[in-house]
N, C-alpha and C. Protein backbone atom coordinates (compact mmCIF):
# COMPACT_ATOMS: atom_id res chain seq x y z
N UNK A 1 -45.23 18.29 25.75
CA UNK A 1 -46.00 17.73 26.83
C UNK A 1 -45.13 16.93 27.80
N UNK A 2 -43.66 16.60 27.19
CA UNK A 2 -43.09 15.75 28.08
C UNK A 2 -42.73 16.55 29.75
N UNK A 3 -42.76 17.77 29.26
CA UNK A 3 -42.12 18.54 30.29
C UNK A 3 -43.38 18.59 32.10
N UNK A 4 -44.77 18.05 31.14
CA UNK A 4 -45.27 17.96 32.10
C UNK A 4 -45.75 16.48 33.22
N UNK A 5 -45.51 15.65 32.28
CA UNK A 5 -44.95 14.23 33.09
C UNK A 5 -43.98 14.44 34.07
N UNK A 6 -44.36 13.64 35.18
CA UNK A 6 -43.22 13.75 36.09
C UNK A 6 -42.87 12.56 36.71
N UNK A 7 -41.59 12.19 36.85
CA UNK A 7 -41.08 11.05 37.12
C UNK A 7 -41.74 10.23 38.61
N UNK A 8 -42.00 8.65 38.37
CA UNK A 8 -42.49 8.49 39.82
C UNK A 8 -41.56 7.15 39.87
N UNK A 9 -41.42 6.91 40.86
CA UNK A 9 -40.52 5.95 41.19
C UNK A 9 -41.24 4.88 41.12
N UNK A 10 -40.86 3.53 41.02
CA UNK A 10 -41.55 2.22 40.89
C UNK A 10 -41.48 1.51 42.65
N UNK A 11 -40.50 1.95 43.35
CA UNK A 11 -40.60 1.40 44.68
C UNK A 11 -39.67 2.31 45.51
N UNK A 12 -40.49 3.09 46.55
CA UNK A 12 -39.53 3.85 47.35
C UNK A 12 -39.30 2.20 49.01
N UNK A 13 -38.08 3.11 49.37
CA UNK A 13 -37.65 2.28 51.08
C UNK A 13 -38.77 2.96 51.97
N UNK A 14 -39.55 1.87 52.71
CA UNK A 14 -40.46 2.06 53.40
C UNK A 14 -39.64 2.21 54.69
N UNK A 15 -40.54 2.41 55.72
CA UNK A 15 -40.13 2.83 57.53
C UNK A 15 -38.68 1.78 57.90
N UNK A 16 -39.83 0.55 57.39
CA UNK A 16 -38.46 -0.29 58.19
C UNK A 16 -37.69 -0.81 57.09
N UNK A 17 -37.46 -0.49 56.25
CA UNK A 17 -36.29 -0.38 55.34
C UNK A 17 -36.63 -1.75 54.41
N UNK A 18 -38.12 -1.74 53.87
CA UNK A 18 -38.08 -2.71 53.22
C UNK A 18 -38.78 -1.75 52.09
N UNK A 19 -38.23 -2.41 51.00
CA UNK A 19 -39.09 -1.46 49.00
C UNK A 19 -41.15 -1.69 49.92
N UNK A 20 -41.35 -0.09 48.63
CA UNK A 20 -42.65 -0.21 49.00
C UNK A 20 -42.96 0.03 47.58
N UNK A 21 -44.01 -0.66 47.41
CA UNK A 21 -44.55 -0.26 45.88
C UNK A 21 -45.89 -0.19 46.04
N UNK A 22 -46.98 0.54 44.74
CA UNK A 22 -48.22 1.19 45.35
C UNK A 22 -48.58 -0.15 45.12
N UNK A 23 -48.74 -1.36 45.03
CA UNK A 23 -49.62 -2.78 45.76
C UNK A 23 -49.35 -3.04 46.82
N UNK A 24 -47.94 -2.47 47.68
CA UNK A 24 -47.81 -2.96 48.79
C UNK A 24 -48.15 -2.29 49.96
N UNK A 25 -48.78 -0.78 49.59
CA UNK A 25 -49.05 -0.06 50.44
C UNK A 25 -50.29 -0.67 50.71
N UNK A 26 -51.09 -0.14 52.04
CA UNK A 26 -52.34 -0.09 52.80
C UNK A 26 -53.27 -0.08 51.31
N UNK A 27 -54.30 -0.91 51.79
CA UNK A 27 -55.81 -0.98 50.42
C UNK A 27 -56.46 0.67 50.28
N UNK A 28 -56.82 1.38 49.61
CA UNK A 28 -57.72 2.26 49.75
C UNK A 28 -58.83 1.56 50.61
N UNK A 29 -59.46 2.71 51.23
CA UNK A 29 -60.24 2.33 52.36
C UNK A 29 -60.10 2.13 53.59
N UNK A 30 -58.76 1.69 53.63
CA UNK A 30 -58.28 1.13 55.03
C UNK A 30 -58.76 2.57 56.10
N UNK A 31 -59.46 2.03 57.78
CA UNK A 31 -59.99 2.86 58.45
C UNK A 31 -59.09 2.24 60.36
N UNK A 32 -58.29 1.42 59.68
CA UNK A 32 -57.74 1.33 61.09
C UNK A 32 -56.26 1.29 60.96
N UNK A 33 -55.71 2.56 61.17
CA UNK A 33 -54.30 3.16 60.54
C UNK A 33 -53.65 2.63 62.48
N UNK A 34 -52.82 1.89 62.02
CA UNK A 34 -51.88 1.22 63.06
C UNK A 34 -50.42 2.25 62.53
N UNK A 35 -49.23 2.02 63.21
CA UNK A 35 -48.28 3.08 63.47
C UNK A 35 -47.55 2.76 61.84
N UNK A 36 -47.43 1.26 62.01
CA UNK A 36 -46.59 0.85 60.48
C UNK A 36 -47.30 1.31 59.42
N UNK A 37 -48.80 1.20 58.94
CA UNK A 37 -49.19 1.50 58.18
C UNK A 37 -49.04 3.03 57.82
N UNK A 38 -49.45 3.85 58.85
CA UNK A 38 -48.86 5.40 58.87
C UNK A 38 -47.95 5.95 58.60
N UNK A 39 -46.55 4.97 58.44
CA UNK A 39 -45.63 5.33 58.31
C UNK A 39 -45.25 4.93 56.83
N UNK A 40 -46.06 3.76 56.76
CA UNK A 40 -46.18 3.82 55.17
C UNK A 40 -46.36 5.03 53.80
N UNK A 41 -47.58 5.18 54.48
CA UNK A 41 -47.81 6.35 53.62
C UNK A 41 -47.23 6.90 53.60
N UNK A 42 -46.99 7.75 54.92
CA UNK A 42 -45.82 9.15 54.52
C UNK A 42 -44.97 8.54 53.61
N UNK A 43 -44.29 8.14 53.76
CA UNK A 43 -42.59 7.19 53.01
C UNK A 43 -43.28 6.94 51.42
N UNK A 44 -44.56 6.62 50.97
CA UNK A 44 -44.73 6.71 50.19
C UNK A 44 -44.79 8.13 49.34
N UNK A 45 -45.30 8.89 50.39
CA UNK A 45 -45.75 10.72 49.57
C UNK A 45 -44.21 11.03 49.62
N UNK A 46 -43.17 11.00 50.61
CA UNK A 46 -41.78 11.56 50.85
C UNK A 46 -41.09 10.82 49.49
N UNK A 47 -41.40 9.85 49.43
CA UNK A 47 -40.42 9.34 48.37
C UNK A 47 -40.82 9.55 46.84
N UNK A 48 -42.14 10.03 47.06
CA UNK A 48 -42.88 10.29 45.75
C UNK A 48 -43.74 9.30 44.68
N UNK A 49 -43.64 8.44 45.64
CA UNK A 49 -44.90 6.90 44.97
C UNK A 49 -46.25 7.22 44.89
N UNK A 50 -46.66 8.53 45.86
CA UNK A 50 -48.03 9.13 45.82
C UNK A 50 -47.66 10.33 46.09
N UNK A 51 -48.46 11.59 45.72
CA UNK A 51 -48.57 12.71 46.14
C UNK A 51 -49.66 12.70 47.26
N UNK A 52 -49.44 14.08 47.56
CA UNK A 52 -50.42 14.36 48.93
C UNK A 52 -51.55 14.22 48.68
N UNK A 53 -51.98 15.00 47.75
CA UNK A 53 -53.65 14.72 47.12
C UNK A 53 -53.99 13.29 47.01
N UNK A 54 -53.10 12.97 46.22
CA UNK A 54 -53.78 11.20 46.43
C UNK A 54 -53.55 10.32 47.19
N UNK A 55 -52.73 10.20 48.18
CA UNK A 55 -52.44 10.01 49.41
C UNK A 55 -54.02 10.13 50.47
N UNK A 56 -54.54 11.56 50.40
CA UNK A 56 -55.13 11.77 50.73
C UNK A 56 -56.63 11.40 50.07
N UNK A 57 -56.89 11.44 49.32
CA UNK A 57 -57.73 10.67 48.42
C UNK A 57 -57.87 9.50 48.27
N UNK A 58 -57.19 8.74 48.29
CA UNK A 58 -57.13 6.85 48.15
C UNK A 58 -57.66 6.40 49.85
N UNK A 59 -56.72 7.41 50.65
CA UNK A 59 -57.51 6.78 52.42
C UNK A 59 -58.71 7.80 52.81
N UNK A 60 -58.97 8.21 52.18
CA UNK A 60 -60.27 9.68 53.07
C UNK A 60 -59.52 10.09 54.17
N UNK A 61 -58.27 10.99 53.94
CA UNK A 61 -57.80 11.72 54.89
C UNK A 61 -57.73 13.19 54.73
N UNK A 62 -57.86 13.80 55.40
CA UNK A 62 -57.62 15.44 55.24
C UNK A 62 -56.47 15.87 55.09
N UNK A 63 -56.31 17.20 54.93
CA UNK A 63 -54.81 17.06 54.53
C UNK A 63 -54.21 17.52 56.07
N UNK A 64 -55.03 18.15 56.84
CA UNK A 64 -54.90 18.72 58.36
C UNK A 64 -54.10 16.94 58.95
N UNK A 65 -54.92 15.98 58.72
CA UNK A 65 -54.39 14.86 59.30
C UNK A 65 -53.11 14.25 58.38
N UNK A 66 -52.96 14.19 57.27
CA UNK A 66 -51.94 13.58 56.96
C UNK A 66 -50.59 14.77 57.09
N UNK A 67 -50.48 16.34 57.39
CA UNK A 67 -49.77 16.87 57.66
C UNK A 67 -49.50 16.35 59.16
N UNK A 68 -50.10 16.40 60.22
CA UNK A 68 -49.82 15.55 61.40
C UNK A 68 -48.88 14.45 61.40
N UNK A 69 -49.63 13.63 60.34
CA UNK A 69 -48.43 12.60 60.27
C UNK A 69 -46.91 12.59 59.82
N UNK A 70 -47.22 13.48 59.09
CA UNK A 70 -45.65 13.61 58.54
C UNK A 70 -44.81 14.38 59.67
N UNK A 71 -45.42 15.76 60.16
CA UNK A 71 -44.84 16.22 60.95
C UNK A 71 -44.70 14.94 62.34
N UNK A 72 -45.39 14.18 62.48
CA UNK A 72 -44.84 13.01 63.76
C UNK A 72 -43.36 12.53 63.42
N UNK A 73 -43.64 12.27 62.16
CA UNK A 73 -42.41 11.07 61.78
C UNK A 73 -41.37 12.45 61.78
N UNK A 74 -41.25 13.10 61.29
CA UNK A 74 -40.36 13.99 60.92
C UNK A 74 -39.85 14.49 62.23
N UNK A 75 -40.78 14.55 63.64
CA UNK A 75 -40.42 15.14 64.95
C UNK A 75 -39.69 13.50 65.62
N UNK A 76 -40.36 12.86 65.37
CA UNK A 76 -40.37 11.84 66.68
C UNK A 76 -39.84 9.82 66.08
N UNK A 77 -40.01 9.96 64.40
CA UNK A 77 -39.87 8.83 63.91
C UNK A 77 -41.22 7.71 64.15
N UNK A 78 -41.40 7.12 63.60
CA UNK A 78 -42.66 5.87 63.91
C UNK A 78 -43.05 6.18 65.24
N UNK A 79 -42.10 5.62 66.41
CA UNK A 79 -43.21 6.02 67.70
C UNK A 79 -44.16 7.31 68.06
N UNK A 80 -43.96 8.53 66.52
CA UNK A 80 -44.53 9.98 67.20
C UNK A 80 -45.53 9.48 66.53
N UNK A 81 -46.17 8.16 65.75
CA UNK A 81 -47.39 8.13 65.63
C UNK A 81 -48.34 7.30 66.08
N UNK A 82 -47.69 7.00 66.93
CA UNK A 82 -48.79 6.64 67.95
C UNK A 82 -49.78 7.49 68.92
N UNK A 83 -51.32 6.77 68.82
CA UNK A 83 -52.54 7.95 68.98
C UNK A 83 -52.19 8.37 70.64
N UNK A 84 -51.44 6.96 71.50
CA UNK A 84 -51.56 7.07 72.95
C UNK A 84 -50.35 7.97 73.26
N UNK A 85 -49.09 8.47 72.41
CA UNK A 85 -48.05 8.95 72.81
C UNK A 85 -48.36 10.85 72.29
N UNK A 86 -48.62 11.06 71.35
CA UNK A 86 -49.17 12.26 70.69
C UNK A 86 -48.88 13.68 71.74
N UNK A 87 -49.67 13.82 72.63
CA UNK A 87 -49.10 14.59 73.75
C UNK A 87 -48.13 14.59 74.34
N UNK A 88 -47.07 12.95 74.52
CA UNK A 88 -46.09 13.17 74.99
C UNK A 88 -44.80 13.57 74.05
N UNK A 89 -45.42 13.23 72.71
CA UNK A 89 -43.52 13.57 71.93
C UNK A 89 -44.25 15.43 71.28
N UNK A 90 -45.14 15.50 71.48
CA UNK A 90 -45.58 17.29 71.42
C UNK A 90 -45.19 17.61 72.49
N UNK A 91 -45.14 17.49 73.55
CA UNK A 91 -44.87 18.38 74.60
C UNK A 91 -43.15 18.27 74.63
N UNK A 92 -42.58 16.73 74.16
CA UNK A 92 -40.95 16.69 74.24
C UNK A 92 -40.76 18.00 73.08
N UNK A 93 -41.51 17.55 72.02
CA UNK A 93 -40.72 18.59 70.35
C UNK A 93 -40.81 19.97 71.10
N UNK A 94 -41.91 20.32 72.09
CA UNK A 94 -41.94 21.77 72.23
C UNK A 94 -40.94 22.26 73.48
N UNK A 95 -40.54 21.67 74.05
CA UNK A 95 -39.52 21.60 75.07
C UNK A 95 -37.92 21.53 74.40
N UNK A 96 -37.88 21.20 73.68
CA UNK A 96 -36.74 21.00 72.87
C UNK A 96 -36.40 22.01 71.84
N UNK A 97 -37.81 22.84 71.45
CA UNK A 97 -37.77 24.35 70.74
C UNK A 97 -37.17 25.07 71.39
N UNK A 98 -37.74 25.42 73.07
CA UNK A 98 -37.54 26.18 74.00
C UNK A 98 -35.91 26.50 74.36
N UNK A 99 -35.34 25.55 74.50
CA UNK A 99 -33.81 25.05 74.53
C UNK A 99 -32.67 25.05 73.75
């Protein structure tokens, strides 16, 4: 059975380079996702402190939206998740395909 345990880390490096551990992330529930908090999570699922499912499960997110997020950070870093910039670092990432 050991083979099906899988290792989880006790504290991954969050956005701005401080340890994150699952008390220090966002409460389940939380409904007003600001850029830091967003970036939390991901950094939590990337580093493996949560998987996607429960990631997605602990905030009531879809997985359509928390793929968004990752793909922000992954295109654009913290500022691609912001709700007011969204069109502008999509239209930079797709301009930058083109090229």
């Amino acid at each position: 059975m050991i083979e099906n345990q899988k290792f989880r880390p006790a504290q991954v490096i969050g956005p701005l380079g401080e340890p994150l551990t699952i008390e220090s992330l966002p409460p389940p529930g939380t409904t007003r996702w600001v850029v830091r908090r967003k970036a939390e999570v991901v950094a939590a699922v990337n580093g493996g402190l949560l998987t996607v499912d429960e990631a997605c499960d602990r905030y009531g997110l879809s997985l359509e939206e928390f793929a968004s997020w990752q793909r922000a950070v992954d295109r654009s870093g913290m500022p691609g998740l912001r709700v007011t910039r969204i069109q502008h670092y999509k239209s930079l990432y797709e301009r930058q395909q083109r090229y």
